[in-house]
C-alpha atoms as a PDB file:
ATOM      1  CA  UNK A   1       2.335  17.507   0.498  1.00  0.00           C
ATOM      2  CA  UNK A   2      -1.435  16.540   0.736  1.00  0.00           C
ATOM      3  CA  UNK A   3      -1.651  12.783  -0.004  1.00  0.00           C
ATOM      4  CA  UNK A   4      -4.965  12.327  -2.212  1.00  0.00           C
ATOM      5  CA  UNK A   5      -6.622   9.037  -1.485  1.00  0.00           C
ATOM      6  CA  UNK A   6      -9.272   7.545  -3.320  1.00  0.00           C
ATOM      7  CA  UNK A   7     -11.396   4.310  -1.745  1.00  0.00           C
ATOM      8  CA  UNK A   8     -13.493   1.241  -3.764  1.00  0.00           C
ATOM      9  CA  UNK A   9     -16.164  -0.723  -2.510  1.00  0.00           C
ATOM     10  CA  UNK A  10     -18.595  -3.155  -2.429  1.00  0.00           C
ATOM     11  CA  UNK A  11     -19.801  -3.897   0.398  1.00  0.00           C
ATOM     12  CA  UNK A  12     -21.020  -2.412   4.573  1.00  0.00           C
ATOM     13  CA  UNK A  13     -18.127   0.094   4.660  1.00  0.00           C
ATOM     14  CA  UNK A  14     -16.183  -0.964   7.683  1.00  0.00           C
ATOM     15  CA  UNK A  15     -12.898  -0.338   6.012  1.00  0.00           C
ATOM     16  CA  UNK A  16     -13.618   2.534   4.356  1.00  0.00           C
ATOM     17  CA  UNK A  17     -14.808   4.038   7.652  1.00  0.00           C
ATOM     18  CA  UNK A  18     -11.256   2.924   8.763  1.00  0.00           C
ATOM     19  CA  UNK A  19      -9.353   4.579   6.369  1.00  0.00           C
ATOM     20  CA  UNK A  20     -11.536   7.890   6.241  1.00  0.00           C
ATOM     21  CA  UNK A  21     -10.547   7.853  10.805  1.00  0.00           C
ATOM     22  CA  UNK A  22      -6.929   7.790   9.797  1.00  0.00           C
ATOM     23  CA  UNK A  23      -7.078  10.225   6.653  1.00  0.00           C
ATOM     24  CA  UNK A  24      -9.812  12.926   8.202  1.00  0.00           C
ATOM     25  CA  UNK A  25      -7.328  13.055  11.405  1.00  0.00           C
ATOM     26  CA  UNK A  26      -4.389  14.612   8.964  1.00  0.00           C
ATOM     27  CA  UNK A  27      -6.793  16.930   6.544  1.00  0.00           C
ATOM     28  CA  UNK A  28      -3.162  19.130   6.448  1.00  0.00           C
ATOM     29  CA  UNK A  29      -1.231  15.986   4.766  1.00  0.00           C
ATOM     30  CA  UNK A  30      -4.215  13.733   3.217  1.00  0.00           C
ATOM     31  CA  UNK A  31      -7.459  14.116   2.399  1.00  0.00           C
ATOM     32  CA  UNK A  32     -10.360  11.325   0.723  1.00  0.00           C
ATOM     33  CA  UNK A  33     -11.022  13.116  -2.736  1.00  0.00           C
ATOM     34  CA  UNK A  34     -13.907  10.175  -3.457  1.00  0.00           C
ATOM     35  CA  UNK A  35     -15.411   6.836  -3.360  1.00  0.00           C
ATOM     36  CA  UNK A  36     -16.491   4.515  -5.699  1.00  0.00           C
ATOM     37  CA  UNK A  37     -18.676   1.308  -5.509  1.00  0.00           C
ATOM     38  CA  UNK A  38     -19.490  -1.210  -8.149  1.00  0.00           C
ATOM     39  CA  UNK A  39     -23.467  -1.412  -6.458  1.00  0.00           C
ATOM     40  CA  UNK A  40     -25.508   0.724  -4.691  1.00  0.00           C
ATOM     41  CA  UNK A  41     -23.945  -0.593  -1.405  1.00  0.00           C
ATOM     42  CA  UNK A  42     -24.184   0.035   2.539  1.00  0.00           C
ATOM     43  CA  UNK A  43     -20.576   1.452   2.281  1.00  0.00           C
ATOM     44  CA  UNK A  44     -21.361   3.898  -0.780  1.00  0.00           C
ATOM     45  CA  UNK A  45     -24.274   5.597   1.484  1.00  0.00           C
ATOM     46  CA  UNK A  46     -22.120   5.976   4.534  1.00  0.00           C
ATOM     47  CA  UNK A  47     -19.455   7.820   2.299  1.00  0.00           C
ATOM     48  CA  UNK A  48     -22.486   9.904   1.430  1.00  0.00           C
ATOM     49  CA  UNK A  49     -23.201  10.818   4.622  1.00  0.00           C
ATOM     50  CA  UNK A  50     -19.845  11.635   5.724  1.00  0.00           C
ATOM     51  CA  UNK A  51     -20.371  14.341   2.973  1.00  0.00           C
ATOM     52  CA  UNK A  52     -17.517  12.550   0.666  1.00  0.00           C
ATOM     53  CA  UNK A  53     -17.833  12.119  -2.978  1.00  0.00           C
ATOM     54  CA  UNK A  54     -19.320   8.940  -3.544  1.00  0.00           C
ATOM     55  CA  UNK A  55     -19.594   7.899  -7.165  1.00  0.00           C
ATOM     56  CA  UNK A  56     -21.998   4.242  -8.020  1.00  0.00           C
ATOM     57  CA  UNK A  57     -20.279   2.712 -11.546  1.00  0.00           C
ATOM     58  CA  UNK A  58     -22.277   0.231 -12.233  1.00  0.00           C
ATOM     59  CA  UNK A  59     -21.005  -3.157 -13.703  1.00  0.00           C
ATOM     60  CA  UNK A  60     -23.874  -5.124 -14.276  1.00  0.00           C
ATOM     61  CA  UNK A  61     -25.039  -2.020 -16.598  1.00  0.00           C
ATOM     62  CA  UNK A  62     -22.212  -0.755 -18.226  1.00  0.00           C
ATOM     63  CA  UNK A  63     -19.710  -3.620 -18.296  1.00  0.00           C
ATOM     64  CA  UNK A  64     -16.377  -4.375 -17.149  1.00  0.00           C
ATOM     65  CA  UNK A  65     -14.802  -2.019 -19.673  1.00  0.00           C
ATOM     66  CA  UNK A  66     -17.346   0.483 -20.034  1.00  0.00           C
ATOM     67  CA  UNK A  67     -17.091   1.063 -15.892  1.00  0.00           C
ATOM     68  CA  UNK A  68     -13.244   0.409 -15.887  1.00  0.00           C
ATOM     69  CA  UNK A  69     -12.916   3.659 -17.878  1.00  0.00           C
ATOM     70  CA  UNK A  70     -15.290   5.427 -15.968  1.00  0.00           C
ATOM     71  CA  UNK A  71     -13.179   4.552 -12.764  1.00  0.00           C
ATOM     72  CA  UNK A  72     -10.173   5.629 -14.565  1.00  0.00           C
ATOM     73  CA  UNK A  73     -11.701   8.999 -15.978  1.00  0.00           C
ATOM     74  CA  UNK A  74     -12.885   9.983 -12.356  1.00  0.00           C
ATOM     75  CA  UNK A  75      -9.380   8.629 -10.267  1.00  0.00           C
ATOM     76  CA  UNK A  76      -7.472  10.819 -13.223  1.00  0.00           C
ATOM     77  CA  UNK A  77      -9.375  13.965 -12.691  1.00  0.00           C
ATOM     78  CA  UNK A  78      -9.011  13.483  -9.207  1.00  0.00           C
ATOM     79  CA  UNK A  79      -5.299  13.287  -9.906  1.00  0.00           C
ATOM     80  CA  UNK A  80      -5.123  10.834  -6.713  1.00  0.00           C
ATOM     81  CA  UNK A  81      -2.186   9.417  -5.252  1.00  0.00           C
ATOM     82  CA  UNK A  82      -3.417   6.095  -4.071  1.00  0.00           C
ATOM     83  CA  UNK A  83      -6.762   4.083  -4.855  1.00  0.00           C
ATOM     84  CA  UNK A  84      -7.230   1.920  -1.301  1.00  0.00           C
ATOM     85  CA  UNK A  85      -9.403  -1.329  -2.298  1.00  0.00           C
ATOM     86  CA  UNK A  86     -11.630  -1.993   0.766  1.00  0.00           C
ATOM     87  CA  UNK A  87     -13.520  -5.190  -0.290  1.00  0.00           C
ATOM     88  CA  UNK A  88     -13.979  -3.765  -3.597  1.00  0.00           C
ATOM     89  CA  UNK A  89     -15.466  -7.099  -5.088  1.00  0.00           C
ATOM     90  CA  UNK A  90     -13.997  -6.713  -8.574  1.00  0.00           C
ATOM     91  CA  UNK A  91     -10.665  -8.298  -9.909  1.00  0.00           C
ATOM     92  CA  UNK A  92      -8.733  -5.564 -11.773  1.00  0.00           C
ATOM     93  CA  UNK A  93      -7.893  -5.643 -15.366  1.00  0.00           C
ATOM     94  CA  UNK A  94      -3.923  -5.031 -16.714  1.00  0.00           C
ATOM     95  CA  UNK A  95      -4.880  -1.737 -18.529  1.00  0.00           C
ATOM     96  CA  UNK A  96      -6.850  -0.529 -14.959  1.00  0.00           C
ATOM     97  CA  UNK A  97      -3.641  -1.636 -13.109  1.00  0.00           C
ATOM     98  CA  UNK A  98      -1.213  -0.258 -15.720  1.00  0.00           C
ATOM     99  CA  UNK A  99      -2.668   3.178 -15.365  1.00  0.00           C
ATOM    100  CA  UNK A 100      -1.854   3.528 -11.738  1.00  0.00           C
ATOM    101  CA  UNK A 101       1.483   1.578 -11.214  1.00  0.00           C
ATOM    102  CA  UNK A 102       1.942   1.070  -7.698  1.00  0.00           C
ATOM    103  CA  UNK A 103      -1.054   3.659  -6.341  1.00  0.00           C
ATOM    104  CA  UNK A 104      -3.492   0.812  -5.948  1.00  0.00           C
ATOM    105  CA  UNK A 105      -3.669  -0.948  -2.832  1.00  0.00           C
ATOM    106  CA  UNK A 106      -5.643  -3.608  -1.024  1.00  0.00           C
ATOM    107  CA  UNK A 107      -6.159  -5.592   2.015  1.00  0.00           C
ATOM    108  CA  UNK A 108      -6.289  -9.456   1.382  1.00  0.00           C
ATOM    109  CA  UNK A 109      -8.170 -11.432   4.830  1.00  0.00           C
ATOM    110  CA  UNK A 110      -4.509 -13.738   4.963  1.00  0.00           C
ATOM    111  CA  UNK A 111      -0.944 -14.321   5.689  1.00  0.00           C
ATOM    112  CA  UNK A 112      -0.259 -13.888   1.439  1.00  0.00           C
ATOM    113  CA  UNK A 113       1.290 -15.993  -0.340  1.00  0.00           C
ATOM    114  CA  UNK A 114      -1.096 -18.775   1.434  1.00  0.00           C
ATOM    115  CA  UNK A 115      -4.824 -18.422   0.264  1.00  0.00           C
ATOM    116  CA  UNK A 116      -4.976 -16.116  -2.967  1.00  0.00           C
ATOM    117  CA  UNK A 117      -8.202 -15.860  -4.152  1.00  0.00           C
ATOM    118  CA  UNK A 118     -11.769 -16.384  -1.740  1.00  0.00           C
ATOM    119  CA  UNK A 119     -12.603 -18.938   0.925  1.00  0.00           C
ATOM    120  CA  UNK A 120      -9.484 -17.504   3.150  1.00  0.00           C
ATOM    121  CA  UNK A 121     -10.667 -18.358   6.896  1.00  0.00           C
ATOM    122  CA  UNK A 122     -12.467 -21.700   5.686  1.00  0.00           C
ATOM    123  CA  UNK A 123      -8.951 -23.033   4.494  1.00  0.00           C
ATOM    124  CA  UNK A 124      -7.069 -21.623   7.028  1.00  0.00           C
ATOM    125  CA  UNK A 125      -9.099 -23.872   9.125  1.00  0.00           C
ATOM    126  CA  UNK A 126      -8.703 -27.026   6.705  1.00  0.00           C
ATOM    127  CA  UNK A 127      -5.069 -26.739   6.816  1.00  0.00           C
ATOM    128  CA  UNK A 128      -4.885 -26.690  10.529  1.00  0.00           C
ATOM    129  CA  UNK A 129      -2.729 -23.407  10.808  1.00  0.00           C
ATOM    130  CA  UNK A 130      -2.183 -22.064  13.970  1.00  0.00           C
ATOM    131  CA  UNK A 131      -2.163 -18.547  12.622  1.00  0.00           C
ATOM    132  CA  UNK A 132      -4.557 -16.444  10.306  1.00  0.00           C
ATOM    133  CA  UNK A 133      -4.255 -12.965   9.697  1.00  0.00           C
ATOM    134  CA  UNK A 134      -4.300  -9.920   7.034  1.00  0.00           C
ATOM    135  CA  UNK A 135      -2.024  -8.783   4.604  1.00  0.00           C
ATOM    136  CA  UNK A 136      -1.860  -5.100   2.921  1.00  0.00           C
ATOM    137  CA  UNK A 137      -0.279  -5.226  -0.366  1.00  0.00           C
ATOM    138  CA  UNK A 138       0.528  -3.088  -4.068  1.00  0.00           C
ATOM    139  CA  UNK A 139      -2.070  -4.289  -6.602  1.00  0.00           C
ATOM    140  CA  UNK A 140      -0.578  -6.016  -9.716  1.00  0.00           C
ATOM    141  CA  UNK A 141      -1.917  -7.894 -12.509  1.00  0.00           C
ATOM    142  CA  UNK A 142      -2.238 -10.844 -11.283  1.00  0.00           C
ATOM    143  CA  UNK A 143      -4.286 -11.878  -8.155  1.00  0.00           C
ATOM    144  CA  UNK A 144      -3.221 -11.282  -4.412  1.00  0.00           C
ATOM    145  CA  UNK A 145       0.623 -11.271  -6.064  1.00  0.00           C
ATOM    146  CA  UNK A 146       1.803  -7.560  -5.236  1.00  0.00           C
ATOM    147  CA  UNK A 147       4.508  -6.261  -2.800  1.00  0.00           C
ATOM    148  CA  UNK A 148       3.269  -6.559   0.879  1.00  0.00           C
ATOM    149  CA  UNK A 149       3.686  -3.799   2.869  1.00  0.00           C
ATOM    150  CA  UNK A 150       2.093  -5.148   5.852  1.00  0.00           C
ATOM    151  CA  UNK A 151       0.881  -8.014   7.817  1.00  0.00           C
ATOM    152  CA  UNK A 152      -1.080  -9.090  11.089  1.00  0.00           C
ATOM    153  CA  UNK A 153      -1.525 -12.356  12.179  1.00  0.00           C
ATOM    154  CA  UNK A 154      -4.180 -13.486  14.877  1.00  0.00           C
ATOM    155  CA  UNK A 155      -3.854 -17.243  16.751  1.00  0.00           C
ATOM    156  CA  UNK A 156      -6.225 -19.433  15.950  1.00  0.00           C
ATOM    157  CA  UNK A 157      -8.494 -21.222  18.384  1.00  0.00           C
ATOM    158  CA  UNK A 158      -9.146 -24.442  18.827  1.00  0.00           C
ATOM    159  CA  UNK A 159     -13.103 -23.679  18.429  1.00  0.00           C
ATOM    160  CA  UNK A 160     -12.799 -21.312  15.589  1.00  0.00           C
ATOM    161  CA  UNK A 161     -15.400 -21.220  12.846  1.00  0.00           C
ATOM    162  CA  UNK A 162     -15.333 -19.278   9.912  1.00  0.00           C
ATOM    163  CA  UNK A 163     -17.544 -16.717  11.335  1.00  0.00           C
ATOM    164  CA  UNK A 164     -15.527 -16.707  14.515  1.00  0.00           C
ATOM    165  CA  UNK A 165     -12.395 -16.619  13.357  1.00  0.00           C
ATOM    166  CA  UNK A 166     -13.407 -13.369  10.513  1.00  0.00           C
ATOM    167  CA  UNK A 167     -15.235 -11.417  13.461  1.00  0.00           C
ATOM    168  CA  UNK A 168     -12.006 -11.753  15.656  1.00  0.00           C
ATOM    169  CA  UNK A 169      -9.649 -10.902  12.379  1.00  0.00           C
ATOM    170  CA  UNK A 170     -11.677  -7.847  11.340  1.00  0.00           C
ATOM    171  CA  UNK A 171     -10.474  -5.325  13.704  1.00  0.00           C
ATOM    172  CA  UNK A 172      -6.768  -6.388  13.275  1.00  0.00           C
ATOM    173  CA  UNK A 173      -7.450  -5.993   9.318  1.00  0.00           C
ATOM    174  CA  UNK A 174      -8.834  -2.215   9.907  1.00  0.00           C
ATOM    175  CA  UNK A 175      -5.461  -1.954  12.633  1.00  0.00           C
ATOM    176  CA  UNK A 176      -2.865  -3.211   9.931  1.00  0.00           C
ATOM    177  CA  UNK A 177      -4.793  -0.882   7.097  1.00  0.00           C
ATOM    178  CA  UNK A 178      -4.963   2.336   9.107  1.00  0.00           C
ATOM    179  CA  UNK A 179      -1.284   1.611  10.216  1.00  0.00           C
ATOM    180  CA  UNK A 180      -0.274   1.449   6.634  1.00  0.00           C
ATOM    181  CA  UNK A 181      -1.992   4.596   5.611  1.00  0.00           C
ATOM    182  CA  UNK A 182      -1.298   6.505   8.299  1.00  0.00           C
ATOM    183  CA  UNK A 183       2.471   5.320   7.689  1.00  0.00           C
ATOM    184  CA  UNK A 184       2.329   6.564   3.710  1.00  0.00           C
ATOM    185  CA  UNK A 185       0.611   9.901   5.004  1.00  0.00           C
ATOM    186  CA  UNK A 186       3.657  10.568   7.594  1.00  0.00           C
ATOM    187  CA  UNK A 187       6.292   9.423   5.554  1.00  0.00           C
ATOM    188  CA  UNK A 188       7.003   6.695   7.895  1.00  0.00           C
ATOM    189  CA  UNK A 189       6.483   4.139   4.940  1.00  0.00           C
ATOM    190  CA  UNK A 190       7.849   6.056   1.349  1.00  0.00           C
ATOM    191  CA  UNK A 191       9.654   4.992  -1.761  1.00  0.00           C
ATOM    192  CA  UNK A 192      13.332   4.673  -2.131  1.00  0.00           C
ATOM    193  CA  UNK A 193      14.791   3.532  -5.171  1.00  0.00           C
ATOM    194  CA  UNK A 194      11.592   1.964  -6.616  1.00  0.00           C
ATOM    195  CA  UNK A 195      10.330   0.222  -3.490  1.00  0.00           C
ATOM    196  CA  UNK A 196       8.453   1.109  -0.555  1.00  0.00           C
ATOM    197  CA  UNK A 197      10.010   0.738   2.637  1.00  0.00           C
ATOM    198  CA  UNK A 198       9.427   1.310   6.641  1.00  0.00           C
ATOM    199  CA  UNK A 199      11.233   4.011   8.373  1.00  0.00           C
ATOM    200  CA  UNK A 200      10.589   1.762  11.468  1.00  0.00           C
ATOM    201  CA  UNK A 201       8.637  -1.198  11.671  1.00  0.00           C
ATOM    202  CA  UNK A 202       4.559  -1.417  12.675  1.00  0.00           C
ATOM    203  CA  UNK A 203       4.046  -0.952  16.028  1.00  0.00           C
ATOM    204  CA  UNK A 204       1.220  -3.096  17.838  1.00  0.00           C
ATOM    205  CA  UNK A 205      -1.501  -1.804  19.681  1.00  0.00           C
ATOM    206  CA  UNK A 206      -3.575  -5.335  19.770  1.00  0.00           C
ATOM    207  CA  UNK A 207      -3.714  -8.098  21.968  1.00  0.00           C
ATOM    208  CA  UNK A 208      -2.847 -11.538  20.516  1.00  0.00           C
ATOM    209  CA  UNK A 209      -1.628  -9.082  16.835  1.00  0.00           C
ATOM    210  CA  UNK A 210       1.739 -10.230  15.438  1.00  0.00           C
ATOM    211  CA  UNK A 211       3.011  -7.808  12.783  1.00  0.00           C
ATOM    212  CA  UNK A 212       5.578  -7.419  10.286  1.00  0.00           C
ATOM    213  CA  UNK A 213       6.201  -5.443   7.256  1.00  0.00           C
ATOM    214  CA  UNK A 214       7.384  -8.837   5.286  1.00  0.00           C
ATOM    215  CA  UNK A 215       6.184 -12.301   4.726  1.00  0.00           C
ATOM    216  CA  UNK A 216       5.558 -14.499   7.367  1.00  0.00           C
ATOM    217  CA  UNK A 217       5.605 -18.307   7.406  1.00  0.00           C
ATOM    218  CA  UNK A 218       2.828 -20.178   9.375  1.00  0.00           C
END
């Protein structure tokens, strides 16, 4: 079976570079059948130059809606089997997430359920935690809510700063995403009676990386 993965953007690309190592390694069992950016981004002319099919839908000239469908019109003809959000900067509408029932996944820069929403390593830092980290997770209606699949956790120094402590998460975040795709491409993560679940649980690779495939209090 050739998985066919789809990949939304917004922003540089470092993700989506991420994900396109992991699927271009398999091209027998997966293969990126396009990307799609809501601006005329970093990320979308890296895709282009990996010779992928990069589509721009713009929001800002066609309107939430009006691009929605587009996005919908070119994931259907693609028939794809997942859409992987990688700091796609757009919050999904029901009917979008309706039409693609648990195909749409994104990565989320914390230990969900703490931090929904923006401002993750900021308040992470407020609260005092001693951990920050990454979740992967099924898209639902409502925000940062879905099933996790996945999460990595870093430590958190007693110097951090924002900008410190999101350079020193963002290579665990591509880790924990690759992991999980590479897992759904293998068969090492698949649905069984309605829910995904692990075959065997994440294995590490990173220094100072804790990870699970459930929620993890800290």
């Amino acid at each position: 079976m050739n998985l066919k993965f789809a990949i939304a953007l917004s922003g540089r690309g470092s993700n989506m570079l991420a994900l396109h190592d992991v699927i271009a390694a398999m091209p027998d069992k997966a293969s990126c059948v396009c990307v799609i950016a809501d601006k005329d981004c970093l990320g979308l002319q890296k895709a282009k130059e990996l010779g992928l099919d990069a589509h721009h839908v713009s929001y800002k000239e066609l309107g939430k809606d009006a691009a929605e469908a587009q996005i919908i019109a070119c994931l259907q003809e693609h028939q794809i089997d997942f859409l992987l959000l990688a700091g796609f900067m757009r919050i999904l509408s029901p009917t979008f997430v309706d039409a693609f029932p648990q195909k749409i996944i994104n990565i989320h820069p914390s230990l969900l359920p703490k931090y929904k929403g923006v401002g993750t390593h900021r308040r992470a830092l407020d609260a005092g935690d001693t951990h920050h980290g990454a979740t992967v997770h099924f898209v639902t209606a409502e925000l940062d809510d879905g099933p996790i699949l996945s999460q990595a956790a870093i430590p958190i120094q007693p110097d951090d700063t924002e900008d410190t402590l999101a350079a020193r998460l963002l290579p665990a975040e591509h880790w924990l995403y690759q992991t999980v795709v590479n897992a759904l491409i293998t068969g090492d993560l698949a649905e069984e009676n309605g829910t995904y679940q692990w075959k065997t649980a994440p294995h590490c690779e990173l220094s100072d990386v804790i990870v699970t495939d459930c929620p993890i209090d800290r």
